[in-house]
Structure formats: structure tokens, C-alpha cells
N, C-alpha and C. Protein backbone atom coordinates (compact mmCIF):
# COMPACT_ATOMS: atom_id res chain seq x y z
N UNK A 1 -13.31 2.50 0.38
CA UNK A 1 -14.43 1.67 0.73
C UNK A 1 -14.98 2.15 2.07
N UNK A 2 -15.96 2.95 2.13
CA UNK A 2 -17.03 3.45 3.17
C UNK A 2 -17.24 1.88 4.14
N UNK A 3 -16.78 2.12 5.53
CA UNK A 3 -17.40 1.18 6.31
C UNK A 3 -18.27 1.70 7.11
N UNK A 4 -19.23 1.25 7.16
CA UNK A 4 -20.70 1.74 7.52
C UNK A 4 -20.99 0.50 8.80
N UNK A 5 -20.64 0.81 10.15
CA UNK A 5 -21.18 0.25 11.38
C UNK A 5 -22.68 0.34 11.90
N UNK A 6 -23.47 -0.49 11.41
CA UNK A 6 -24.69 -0.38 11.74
C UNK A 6 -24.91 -0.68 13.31
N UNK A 7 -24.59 -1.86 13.44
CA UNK A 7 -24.64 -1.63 15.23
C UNK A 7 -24.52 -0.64 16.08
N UNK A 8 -23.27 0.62 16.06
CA UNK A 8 -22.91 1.42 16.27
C UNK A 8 -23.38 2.63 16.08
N UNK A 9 -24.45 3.10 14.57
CA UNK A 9 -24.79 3.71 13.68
C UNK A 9 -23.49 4.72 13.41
N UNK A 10 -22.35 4.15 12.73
CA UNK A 10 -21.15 4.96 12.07
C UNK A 10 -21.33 4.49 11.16
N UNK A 11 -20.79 5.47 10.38
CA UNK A 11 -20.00 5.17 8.72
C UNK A 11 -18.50 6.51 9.39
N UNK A 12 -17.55 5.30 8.60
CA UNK A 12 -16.20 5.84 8.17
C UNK A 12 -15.79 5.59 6.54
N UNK A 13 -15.25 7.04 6.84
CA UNK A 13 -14.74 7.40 5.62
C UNK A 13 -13.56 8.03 5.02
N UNK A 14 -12.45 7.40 4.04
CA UNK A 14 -11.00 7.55 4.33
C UNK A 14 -10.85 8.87 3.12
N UNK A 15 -10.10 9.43 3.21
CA UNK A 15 -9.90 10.44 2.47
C UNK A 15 -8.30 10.27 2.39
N UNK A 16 -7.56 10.70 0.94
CA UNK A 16 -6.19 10.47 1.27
C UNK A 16 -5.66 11.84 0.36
N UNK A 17 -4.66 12.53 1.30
CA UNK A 17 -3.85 13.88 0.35
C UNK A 17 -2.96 13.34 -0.61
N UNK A 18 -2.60 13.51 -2.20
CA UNK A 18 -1.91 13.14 -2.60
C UNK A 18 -1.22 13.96 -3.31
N UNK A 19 0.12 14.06 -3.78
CA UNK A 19 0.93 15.01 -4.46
C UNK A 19 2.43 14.67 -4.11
N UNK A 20 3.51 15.14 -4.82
CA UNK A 20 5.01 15.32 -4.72
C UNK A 20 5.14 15.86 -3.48
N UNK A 21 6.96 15.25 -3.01
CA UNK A 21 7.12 15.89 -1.97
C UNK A 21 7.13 17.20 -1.48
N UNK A 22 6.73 17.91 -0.78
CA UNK A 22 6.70 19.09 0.22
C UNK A 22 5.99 20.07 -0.77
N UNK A 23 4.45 19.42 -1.39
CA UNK A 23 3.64 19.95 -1.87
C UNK A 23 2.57 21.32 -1.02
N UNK A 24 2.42 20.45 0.25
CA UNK A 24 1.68 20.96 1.43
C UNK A 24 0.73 19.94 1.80
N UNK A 25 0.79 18.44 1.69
CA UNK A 25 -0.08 17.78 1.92
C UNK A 25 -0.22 17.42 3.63
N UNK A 26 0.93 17.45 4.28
CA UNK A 26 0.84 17.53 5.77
C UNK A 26 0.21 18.76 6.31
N UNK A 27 0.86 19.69 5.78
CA UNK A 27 0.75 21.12 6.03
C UNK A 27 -0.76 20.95 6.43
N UNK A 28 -1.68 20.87 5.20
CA UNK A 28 -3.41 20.89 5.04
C UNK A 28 -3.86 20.08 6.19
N UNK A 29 -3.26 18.90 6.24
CA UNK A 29 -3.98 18.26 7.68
C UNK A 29 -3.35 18.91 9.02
N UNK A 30 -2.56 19.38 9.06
CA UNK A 30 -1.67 20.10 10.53
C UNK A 30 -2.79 21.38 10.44
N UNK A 31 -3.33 21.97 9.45
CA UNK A 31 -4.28 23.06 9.58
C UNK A 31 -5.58 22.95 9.95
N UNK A 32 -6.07 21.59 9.28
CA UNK A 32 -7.44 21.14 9.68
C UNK A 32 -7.45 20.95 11.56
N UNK A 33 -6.53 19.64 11.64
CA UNK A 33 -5.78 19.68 13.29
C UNK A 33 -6.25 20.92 13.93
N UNK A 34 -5.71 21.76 13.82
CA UNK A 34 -5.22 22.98 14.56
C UNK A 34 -6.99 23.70 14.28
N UNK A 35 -7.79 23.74 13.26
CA UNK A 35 -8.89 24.15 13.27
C UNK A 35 -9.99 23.70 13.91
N UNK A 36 -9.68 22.68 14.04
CA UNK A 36 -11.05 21.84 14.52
C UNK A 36 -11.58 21.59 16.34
N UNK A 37 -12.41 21.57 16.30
CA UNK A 37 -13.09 21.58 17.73
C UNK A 37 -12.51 20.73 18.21
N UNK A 38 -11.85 20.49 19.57
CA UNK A 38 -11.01 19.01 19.98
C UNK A 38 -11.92 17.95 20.33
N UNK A 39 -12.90 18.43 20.61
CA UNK A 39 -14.18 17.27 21.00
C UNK A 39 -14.76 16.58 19.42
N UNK A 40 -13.94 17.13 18.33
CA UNK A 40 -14.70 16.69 17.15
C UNK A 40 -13.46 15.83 16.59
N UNK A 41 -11.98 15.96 17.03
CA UNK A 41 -11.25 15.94 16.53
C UNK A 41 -10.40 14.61 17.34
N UNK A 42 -9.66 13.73 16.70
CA UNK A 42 -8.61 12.66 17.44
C UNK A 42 -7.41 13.29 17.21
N UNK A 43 -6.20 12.02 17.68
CA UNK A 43 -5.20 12.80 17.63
C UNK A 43 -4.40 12.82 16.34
N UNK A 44 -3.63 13.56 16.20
CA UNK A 44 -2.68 13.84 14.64
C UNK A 44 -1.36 12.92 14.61
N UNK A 45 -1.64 11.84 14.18
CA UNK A 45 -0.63 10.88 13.86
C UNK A 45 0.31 11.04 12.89
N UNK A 46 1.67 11.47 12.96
CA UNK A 46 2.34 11.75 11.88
C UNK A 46 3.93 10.94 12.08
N UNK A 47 3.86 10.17 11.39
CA UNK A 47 5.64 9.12 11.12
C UNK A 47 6.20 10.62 10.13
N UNK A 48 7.40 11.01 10.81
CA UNK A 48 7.98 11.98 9.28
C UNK A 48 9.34 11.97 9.84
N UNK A 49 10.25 11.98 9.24
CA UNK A 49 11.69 12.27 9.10
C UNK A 49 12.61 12.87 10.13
N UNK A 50 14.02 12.85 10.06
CA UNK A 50 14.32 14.02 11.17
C UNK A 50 14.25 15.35 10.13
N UNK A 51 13.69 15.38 8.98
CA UNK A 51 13.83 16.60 8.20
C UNK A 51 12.31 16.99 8.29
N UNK A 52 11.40 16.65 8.80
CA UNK A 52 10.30 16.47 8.77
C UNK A 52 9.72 16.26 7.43
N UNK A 53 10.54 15.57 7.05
CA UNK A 53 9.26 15.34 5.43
C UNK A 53 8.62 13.59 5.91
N UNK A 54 7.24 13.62 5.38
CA UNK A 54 6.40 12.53 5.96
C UNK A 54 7.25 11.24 5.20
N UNK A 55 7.08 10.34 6.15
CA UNK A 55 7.91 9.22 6.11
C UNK A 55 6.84 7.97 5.58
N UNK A 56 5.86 7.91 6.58
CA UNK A 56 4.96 7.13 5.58
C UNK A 56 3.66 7.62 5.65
N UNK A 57 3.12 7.98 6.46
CA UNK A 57 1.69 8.89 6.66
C UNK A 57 1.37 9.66 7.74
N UNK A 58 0.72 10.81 7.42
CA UNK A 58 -0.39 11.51 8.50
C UNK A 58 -1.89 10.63 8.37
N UNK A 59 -2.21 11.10 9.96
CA UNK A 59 -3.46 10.59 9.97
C UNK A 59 -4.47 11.40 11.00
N UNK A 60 -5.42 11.66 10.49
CA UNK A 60 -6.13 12.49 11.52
C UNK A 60 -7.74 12.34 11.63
N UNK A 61 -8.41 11.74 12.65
CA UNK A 61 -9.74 11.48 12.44
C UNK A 61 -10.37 12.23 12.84
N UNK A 62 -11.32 12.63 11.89
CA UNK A 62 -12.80 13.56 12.24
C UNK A 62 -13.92 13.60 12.32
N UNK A 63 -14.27 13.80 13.63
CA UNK A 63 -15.68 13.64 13.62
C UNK A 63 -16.65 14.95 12.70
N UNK A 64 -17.74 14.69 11.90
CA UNK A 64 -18.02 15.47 10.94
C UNK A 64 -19.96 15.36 11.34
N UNK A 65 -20.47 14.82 12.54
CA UNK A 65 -21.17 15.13 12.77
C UNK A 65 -21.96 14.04 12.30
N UNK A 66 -23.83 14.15 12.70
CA UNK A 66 -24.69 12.93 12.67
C UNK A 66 -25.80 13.47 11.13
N UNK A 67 -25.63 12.16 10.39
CA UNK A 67 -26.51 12.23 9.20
C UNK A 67 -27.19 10.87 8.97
N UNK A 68 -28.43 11.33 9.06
CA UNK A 68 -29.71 10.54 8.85
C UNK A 68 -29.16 9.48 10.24
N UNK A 69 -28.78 9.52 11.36
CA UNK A 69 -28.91 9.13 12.18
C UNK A 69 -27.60 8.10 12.26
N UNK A 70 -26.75 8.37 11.75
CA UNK A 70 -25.38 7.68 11.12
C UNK A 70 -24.35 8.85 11.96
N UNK A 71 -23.40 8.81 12.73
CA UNK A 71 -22.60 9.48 12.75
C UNK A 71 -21.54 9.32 12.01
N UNK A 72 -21.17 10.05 11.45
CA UNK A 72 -20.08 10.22 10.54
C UNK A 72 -18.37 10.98 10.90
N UNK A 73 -17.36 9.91 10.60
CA UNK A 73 -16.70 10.41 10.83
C UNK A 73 -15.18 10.20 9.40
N UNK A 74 -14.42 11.38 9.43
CA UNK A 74 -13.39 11.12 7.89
C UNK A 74 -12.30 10.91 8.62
N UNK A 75 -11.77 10.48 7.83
CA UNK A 75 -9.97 9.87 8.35
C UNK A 75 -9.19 9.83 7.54
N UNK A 76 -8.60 11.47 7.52
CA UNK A 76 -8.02 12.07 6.62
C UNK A 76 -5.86 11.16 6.93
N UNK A 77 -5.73 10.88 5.85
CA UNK A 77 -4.16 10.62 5.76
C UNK A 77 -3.71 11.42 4.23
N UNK A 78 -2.18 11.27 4.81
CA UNK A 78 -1.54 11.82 3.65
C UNK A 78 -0.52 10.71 3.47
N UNK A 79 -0.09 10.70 1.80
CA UNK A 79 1.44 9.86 1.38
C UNK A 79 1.93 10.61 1.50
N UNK A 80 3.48 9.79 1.52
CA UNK A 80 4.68 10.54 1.04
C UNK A 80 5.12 11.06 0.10
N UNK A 81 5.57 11.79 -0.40
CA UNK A 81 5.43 12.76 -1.69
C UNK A 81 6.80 11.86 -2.47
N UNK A 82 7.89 11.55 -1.53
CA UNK A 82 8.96 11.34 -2.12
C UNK A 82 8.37 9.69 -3.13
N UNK A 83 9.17 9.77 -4.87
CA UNK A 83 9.04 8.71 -5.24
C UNK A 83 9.66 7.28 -5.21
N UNK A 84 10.28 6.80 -4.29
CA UNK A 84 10.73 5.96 -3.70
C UNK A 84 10.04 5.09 -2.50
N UNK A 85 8.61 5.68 -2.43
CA UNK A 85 7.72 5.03 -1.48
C UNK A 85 6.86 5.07 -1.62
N UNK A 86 7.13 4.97 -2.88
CA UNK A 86 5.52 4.10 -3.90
C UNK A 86 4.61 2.95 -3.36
N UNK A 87 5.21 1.81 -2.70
CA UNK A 87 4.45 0.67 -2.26
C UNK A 87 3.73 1.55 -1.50
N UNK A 88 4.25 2.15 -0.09
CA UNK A 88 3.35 3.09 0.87
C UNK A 88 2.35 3.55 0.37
N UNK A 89 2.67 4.42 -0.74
CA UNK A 89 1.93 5.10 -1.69
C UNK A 89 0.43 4.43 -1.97
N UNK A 90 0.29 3.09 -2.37
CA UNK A 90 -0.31 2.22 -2.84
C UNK A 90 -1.20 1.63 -1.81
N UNK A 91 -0.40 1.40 -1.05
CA UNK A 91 -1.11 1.06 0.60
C UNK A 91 -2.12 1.76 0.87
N UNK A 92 -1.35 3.26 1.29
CA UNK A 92 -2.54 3.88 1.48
C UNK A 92 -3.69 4.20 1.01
N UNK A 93 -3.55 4.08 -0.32
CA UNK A 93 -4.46 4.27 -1.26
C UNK A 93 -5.64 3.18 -1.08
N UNK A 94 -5.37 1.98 -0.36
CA UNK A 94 -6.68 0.63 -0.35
C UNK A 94 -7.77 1.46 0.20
N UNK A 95 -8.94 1.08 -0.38
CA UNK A 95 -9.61 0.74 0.55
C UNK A 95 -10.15 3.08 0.48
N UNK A 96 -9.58 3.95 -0.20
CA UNK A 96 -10.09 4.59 0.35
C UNK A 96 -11.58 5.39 -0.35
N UNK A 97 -11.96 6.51 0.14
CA UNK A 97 -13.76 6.95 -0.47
C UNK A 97 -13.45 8.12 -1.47
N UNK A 98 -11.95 9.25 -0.92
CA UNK A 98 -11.66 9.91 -1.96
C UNK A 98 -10.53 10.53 -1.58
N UNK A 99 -9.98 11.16 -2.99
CA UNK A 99 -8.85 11.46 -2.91
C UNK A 99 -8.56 13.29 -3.08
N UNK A 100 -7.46 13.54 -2.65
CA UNK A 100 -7.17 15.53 -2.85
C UNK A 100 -5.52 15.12 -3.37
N UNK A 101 -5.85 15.90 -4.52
CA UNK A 101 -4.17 16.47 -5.08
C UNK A 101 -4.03 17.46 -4.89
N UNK A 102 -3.09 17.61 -4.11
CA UNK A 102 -2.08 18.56 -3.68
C UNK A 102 -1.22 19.24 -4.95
N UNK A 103 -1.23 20.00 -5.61
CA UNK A 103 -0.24 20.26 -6.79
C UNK A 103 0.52 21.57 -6.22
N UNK A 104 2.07 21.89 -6.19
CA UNK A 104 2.77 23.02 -5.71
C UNK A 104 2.81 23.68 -7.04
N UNK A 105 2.19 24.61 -6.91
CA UNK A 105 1.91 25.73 -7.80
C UNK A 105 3.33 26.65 -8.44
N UNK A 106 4.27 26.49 -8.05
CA UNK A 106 5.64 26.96 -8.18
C UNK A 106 5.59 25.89 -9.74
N UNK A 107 6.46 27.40 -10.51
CA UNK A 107 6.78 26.93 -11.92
C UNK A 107 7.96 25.60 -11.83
N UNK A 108 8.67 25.25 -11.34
CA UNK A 108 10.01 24.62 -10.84
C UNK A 108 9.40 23.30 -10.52
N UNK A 109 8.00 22.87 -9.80
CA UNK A 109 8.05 22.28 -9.37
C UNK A 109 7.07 21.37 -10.53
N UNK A 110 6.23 22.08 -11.80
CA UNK A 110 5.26 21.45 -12.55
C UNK A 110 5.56 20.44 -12.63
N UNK A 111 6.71 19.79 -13.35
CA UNK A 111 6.97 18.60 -13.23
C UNK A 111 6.89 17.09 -12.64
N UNK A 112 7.26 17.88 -11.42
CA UNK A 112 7.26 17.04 -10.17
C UNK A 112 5.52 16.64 -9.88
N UNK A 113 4.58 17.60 -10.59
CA UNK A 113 3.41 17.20 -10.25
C UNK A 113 2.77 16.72 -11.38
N UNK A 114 3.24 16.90 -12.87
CA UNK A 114 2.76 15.65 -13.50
C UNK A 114 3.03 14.60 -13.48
N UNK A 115 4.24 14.47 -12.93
CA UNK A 115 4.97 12.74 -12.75
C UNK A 115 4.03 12.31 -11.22
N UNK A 116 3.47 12.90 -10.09
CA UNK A 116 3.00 12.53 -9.19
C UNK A 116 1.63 12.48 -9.34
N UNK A 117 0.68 13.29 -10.21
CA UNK A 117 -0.47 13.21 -11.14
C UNK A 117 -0.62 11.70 -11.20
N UNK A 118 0.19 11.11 -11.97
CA UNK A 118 0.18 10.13 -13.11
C UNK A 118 0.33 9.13 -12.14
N UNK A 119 1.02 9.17 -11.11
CA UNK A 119 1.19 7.90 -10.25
C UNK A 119 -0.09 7.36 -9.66
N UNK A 120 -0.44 8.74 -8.94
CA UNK A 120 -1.53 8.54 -8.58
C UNK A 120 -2.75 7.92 -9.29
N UNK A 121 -2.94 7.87 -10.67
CA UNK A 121 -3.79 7.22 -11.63
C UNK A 121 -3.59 6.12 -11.44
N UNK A 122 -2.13 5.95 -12.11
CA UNK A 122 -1.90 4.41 -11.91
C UNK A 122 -1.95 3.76 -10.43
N UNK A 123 -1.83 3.89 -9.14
CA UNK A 123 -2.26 3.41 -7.99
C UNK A 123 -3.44 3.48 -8.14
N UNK A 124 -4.25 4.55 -8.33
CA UNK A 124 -5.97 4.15 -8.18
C UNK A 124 -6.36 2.96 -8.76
N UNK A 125 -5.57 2.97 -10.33
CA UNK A 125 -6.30 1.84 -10.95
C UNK A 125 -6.04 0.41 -10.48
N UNK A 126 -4.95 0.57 -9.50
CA UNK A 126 -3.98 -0.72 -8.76
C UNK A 126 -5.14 -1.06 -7.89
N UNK A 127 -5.92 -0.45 -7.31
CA UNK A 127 -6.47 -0.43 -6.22
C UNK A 127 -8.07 -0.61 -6.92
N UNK A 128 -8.31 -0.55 -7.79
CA UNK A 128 -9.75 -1.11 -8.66
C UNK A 128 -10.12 0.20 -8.73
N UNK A 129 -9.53 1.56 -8.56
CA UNK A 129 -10.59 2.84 -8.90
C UNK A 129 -10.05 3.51 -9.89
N UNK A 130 -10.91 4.42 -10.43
CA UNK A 130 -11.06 5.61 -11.89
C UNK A 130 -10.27 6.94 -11.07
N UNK A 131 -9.24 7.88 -11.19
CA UNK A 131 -9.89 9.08 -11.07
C UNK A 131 -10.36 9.82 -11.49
N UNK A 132 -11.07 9.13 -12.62
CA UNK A 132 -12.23 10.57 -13.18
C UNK A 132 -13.39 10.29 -12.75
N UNK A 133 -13.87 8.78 -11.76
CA UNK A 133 -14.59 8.76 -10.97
C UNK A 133 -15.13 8.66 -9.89
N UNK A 134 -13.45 8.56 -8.94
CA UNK A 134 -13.58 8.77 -7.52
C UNK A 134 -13.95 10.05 -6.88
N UNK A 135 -14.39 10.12 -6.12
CA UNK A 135 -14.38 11.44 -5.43
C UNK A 135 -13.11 12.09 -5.54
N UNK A 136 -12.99 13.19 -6.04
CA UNK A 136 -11.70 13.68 -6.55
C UNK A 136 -11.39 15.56 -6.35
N UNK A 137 -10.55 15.98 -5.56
CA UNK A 137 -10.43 17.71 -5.84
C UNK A 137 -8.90 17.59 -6.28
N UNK A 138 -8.70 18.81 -6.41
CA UNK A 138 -7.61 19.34 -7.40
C UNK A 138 -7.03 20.87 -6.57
N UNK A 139 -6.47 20.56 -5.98
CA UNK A 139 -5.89 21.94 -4.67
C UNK A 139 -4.63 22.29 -5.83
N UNK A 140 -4.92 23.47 -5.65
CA UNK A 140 -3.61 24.12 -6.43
C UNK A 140 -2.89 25.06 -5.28
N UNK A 141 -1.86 24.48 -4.62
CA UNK A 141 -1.27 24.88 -3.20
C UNK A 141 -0.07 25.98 -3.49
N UNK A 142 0.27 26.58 -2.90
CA UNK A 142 1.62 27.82 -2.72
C UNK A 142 1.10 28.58 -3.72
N UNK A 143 0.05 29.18 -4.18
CA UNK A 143 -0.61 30.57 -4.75
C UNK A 143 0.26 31.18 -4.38
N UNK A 144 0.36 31.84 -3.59
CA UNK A 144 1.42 32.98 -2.78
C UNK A 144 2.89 33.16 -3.46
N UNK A 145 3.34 32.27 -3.47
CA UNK A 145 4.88 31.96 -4.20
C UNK A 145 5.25 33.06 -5.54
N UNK A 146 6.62 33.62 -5.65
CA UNK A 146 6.55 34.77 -6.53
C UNK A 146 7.00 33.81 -7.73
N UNK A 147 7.49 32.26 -8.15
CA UNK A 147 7.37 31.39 -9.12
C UNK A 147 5.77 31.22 -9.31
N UNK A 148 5.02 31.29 -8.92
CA UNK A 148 3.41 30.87 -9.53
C UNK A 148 3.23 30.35 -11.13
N UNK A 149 2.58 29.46 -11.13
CA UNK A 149 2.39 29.15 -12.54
C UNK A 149 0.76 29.42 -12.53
N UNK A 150 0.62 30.15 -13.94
CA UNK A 150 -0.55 30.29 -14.14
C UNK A 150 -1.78 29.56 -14.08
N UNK A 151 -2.32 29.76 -13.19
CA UNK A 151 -3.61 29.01 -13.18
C UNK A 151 -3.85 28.25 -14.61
N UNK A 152 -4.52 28.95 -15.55
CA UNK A 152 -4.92 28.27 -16.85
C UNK A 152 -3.96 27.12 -17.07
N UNK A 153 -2.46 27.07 -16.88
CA UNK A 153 -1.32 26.44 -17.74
C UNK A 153 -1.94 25.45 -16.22
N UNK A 154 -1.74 25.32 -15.35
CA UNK A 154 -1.83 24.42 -14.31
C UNK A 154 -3.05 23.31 -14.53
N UNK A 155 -4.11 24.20 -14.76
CA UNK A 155 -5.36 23.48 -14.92
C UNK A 155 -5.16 22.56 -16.15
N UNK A 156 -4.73 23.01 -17.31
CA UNK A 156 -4.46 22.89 -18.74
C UNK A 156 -3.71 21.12 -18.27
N UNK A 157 -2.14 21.19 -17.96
CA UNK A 157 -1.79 19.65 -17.19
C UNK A 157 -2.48 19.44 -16.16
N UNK A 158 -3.06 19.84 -15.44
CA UNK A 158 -3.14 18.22 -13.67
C UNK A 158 -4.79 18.42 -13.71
N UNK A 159 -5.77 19.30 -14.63
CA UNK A 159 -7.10 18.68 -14.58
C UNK A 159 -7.51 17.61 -14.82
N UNK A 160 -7.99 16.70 -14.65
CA UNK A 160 -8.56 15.24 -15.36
C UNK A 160 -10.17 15.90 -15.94
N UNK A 161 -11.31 16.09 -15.23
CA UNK A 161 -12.24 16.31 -15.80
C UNK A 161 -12.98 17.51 -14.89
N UNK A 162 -13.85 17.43 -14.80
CA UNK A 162 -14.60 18.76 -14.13
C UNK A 162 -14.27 18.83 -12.78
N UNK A 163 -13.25 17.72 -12.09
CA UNK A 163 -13.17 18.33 -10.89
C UNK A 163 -12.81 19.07 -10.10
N UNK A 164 -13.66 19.48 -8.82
CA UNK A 164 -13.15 20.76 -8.35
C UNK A 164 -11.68 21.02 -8.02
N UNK A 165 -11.87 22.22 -8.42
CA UNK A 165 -10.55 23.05 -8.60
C UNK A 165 -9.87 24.01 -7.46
N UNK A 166 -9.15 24.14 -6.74
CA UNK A 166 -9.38 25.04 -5.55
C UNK A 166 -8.10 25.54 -5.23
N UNK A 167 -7.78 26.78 -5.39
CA UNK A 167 -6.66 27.52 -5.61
C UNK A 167 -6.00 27.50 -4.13
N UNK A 168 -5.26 27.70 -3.05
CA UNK A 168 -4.64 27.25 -1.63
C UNK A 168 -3.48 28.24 -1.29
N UNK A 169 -3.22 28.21 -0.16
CA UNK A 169 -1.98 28.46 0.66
C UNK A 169 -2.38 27.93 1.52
N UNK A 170 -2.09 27.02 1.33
CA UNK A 170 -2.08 25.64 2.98
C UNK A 170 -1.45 26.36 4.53
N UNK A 171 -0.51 26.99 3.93
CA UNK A 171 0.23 27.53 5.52
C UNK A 171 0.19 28.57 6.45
N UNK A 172 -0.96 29.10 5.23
CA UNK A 172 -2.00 30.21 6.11
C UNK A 172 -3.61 30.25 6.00
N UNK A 173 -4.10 28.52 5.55
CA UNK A 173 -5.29 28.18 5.85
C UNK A 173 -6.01 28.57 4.83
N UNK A 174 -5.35 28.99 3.93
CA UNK A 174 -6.56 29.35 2.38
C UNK A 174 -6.72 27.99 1.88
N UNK A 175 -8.09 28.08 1.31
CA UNK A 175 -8.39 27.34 0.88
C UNK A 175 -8.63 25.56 1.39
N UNK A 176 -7.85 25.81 2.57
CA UNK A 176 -7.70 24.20 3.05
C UNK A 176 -8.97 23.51 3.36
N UNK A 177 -9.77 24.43 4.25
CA UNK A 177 -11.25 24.04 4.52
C UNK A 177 -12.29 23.53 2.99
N UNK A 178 -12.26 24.63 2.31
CA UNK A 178 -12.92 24.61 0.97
C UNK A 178 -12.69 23.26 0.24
N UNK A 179 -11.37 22.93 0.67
CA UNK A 179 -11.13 21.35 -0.32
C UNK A 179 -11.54 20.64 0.29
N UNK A 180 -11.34 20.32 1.64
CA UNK A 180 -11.80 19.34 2.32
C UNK A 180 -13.36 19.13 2.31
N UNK A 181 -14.14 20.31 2.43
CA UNK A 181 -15.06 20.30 2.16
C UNK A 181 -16.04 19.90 0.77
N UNK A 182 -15.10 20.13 -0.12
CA UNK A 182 -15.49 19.94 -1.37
C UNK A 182 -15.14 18.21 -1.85
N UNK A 183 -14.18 17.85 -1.39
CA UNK A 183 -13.86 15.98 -1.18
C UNK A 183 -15.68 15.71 -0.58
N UNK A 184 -15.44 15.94 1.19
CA UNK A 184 -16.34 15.33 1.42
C UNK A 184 -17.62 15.30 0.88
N UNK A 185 -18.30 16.09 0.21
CA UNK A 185 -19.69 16.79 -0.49
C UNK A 185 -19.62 15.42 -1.40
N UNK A 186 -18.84 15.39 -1.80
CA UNK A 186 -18.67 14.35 -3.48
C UNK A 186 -18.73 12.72 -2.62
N UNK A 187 -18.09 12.53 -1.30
CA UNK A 187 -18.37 11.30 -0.60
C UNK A 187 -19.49 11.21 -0.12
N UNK A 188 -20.42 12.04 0.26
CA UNK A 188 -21.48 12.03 1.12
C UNK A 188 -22.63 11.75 -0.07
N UNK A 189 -22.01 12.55 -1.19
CA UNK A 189 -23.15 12.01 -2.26
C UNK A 189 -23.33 10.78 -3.01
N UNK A 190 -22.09 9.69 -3.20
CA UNK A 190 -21.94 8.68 -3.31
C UNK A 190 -22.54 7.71 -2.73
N UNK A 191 -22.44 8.20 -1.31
CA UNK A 191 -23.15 7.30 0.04
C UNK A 191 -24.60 7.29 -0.16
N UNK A 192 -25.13 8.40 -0.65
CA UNK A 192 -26.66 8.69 -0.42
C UNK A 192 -27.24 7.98 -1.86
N UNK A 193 -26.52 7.82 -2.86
CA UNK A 193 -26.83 6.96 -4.08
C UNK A 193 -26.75 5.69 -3.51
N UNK A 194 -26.30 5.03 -2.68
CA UNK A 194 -25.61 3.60 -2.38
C UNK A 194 -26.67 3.72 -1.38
């Protein structure tokens, strides 16, 4: 849910990473972090483990610049991948404008990302949304990995419908921009219908 401060002239807008654990969904925001102009950028809020796996969320706000006289800013978080913190899961999910799946591209791990696929459906719909009609990308993360599962077979399970598709290595910045970018395009166009 876009909150749009007219007094102020803001609109905010939540974006949330979703996928199984140690997909690369921190990873992608620790990259954005580390990319971004600090005058554009807040600080990187992260609860995670002594193993560092995220405990209940990253959070990182961005300023994304002034449209139609609105400054705009996203406020990117991530869940926890592990399935035992599902409510979290759900939480975070209120309230947000769109979502990025994270899928680990490693053959070993397919599994783990249709069972986290599917959750994610069912939380959207917990939360009153479609994902075949939220703002929606589809990151296909650890390309690099000598397990790789074939693109086609990947797309074949964790596509839902035409949405964008965007092949990744989060931990050396492929692709990370391109998704993010490709989320927001699909929020900004929502806004401009509304």
C-alpha cells in the first residue's frame, strides 16, 4: 500500500525480497547499500543471527528521486528465508507495493524454492494480494554456481506469468540493479494509473 504524503509531497513505497534461506536476498540489498549515493541512501537495518542468516528483516530506504513533483522514495526489506518464521514472513508482507523472488539457481536447492514460491502466494493472498498481479520480478540468483539449473527447467517451475525474469549473481552485483529496477518500473506504473 503506496503512502502518498501530500503535505510533504512524498510517496513511499515498500518493496519486499522474497525466497528460501541463503537465496541472496540480503546479499541484493547489502549491494544496492554499498551502490548507492549516501545522500540518496538511509541506513541498512539488518536483525540477522550470530550465523548471519537474517533473523527477521533487512531494511534499507531509498531515495529514488522527484516525480511529477512527488519525491519518491522505496523501502526495500527482506524475509527470512528460514520456514519457521512464517508469521514474520507475513508481517512483512502487509501493506507492501511489490515483491522480488529471489530463487537459488543451484540444482539442490529447486526445491527449497518451490516450497518458498508457494508460500509466498499463499501470504500474498493472506494479505488481500494476487501474485500474478502485484508488481512482481523473478531473480534467478547464483548463475555462477557449477550446480546451475537450467534456465528453461527454472522458468518452467517458479514462473507465474510474464513476469520479469532476471538471471543474477547478487555477490558480484549482476543483475541486482536490473531487478530492482524492473520491481520499481511496474510500481511507478501502478501509481500513475491510480
Amino acid at each position: 500500500m503506496t503512502f502518498i504524503n501530500y503535505a510533504s509531497r512524498e510517496i513511499n513505497c515498500k518493496i519486499v525480497y522474497y525466497g528460501p534461506g541463503l537465496c541472496g536476498k540480503t546479499t541484493n540489498i547489502q549491494w544496492i547499500h554499498a551502490q548507492a549515493n549516501p545522500e540518496k541512501r538511509g541506513k541498512l537495518v539488518s536483525l540477522a543471527t550470530e550465523t548471519d542468516r537474517t533473523l527477521f528483516f533487512d531494511f534499507l530506504p531509498l531515495d529514488m528521486g522527484v516525480i511529477k513533483g512527488f519525491k519518491v522514495r522505496f523501502h526495500l526489506y527482506t524475509v527470512p528465508g528460514q520456514v519457521f518464521y512464517d508469521a514474520s514472513r507475513k508481517l512483512i508482507l502487509r501493506g507492501c507495493d511489490g515483491v522480488i523472488f529471489v530463487a537459488d539457481s543451484q540444482r539442490p536447492r529447486l526445491e527449497a524454492n518451490i516450497e518458498s514460491i508457494a508460500n509466498l502466494a499463499t501470504n500474498l493472498k493472506d494479505n488481500g494480494f494476487d501474485i500474478r498481479t502485484i508488481p512482481y520480478v523473478l531473480q534467478l540468483n547464483k548463475r555462477d554456481m557449477p550446480t546451475t539449473a537450467p534456465l528453461q527447467e527454472m522458468e518452467q517451475l517458479l514462473r507465474f506469468h510474464n513476469e520479469p525474469m532476471i538471471e543474477a549473481v547478487a555477490s558480484k552485483g549482476l543483475g541486482v540493479i536490473e531487478t530492482l529496477k524492473a520491481c520499481a518500473r511496474q510500481i511507478l506504473m501502478e501509481l500513475q494509473k491510480n
